[in-house]
Protein backbone atom coordinates (compact mmCIF):
# COMPACT_ATOMS: atom_id res chain seq x y z
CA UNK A 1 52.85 63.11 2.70
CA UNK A 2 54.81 63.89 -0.45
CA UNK A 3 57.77 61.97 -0.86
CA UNK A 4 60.70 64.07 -2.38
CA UNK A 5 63.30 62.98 -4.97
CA UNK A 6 66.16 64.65 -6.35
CA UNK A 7 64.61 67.87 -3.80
CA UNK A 8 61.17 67.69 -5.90
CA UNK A 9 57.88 66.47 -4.74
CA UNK A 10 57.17 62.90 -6.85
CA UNK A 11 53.50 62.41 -5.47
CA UNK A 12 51.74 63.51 -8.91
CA UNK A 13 53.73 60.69 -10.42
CA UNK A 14 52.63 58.06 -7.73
CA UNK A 15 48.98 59.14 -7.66
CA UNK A 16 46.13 61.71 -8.31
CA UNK A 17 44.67 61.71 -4.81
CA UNK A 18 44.38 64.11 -3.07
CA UNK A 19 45.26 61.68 0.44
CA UNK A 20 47.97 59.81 -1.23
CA UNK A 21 48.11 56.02 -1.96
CA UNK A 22 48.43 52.82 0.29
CA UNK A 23 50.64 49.91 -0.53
CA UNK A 24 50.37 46.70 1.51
CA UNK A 25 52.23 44.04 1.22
CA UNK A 26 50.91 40.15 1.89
CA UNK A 27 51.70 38.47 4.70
CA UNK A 28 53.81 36.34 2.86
CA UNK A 29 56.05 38.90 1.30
CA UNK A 30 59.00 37.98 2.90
CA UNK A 31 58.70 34.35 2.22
CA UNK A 32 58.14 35.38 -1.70
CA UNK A 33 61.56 37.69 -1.09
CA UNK A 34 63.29 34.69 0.40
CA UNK A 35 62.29 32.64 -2.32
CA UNK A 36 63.55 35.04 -5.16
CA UNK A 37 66.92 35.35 -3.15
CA UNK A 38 67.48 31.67 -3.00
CA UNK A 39 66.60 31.29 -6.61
CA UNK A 40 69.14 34.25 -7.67
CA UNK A 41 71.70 32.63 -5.15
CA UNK A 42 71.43 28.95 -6.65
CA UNK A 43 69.89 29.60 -9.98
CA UNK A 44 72.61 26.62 -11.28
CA UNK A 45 70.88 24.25 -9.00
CA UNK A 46 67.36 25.48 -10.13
CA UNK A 47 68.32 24.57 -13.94
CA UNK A 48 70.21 21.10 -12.89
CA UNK A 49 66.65 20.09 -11.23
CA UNK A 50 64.64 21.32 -14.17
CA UNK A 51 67.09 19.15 -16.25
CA UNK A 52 66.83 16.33 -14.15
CA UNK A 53 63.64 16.16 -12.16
CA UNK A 54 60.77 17.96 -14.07
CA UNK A 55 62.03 15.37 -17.18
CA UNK A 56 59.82 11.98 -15.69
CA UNK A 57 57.05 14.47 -15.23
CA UNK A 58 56.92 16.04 -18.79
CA UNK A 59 56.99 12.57 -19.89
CA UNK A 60 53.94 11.40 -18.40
CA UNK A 61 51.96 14.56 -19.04
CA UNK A 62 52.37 15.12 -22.51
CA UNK A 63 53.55 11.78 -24.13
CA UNK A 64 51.66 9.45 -22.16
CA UNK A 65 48.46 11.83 -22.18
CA UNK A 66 48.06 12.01 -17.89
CA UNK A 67 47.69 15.38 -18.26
CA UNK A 68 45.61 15.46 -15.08
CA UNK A 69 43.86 12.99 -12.59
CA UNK A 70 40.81 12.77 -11.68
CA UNK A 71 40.36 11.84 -8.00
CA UNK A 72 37.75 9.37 -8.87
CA UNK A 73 36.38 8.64 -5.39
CA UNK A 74 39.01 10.26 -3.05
CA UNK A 75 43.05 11.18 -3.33
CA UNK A 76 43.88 7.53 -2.42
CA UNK A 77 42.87 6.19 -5.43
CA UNK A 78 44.19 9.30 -7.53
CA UNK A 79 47.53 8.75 -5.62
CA UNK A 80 47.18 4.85 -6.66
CA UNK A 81 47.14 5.96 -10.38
CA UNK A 82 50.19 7.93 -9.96
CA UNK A 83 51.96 5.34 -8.09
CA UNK A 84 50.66 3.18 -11.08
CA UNK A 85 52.03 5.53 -13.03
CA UNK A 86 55.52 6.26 -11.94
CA UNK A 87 56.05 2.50 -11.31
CA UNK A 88 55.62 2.06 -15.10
CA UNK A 89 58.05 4.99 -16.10
C-alpha cells in the first residue's frame, strides 16, 4: 500500500520494506490522548496544583532527605512513616 501525498507516493520516506510498515498503538492510547487534551484544556489548573500541591512534597524529599521509603516489613509501616511524616510538616 503506498500512501500518496501531494499525488506522489511517500512510502520510501516511511520505510525501506518492501511490505510496508506496521504501527500499533497501546491499548491505552486513547486514555494517553485524553490525558494530553485535558492537560492542554486546563493547563492553568495543572500549574496552580504544581504551585500548590507538589510544594509539601518537594519539601520532604529534598530538604528533609525522605527521598524514598523503604517498606521495611510491609506498606503499613512505610505508610506509617509517611503519615509520620506529613503530620510533622
Amino acid at each position: 500500500m503506498d500512501y500518496i501525498e501531494n499525488g506522489r507516493p511517500v512510502h520510501t520516506q516511511c520505510t525501506r520494506s518492501k511490505k510496508g510498515r506496521i504501527l500499533s498503538r497501546t491499548t491505552f492510547a486513547e486514555y494517553y490522548e485524553a490525558n494530553r487534551k485535558s492537560y492542554q484544556e486546563k493547563e492553568h489548573l495543572y500549574k496552580r496544583r504544581q504551585a500548590i500541591v507538589e510544594h509539601p512534597f518537594g519539601t520532604i524529599k529534598r530538604q528533609w532527605g525522605f527521598g524514598y521509603i523503604l517498606t521495611k516489613k510491609g506498606i503499613s509501616r512505610a505508610s506509617s512513616d509517611v503519615g509520620f511524616m506529613f503530620i510533622a510538616f
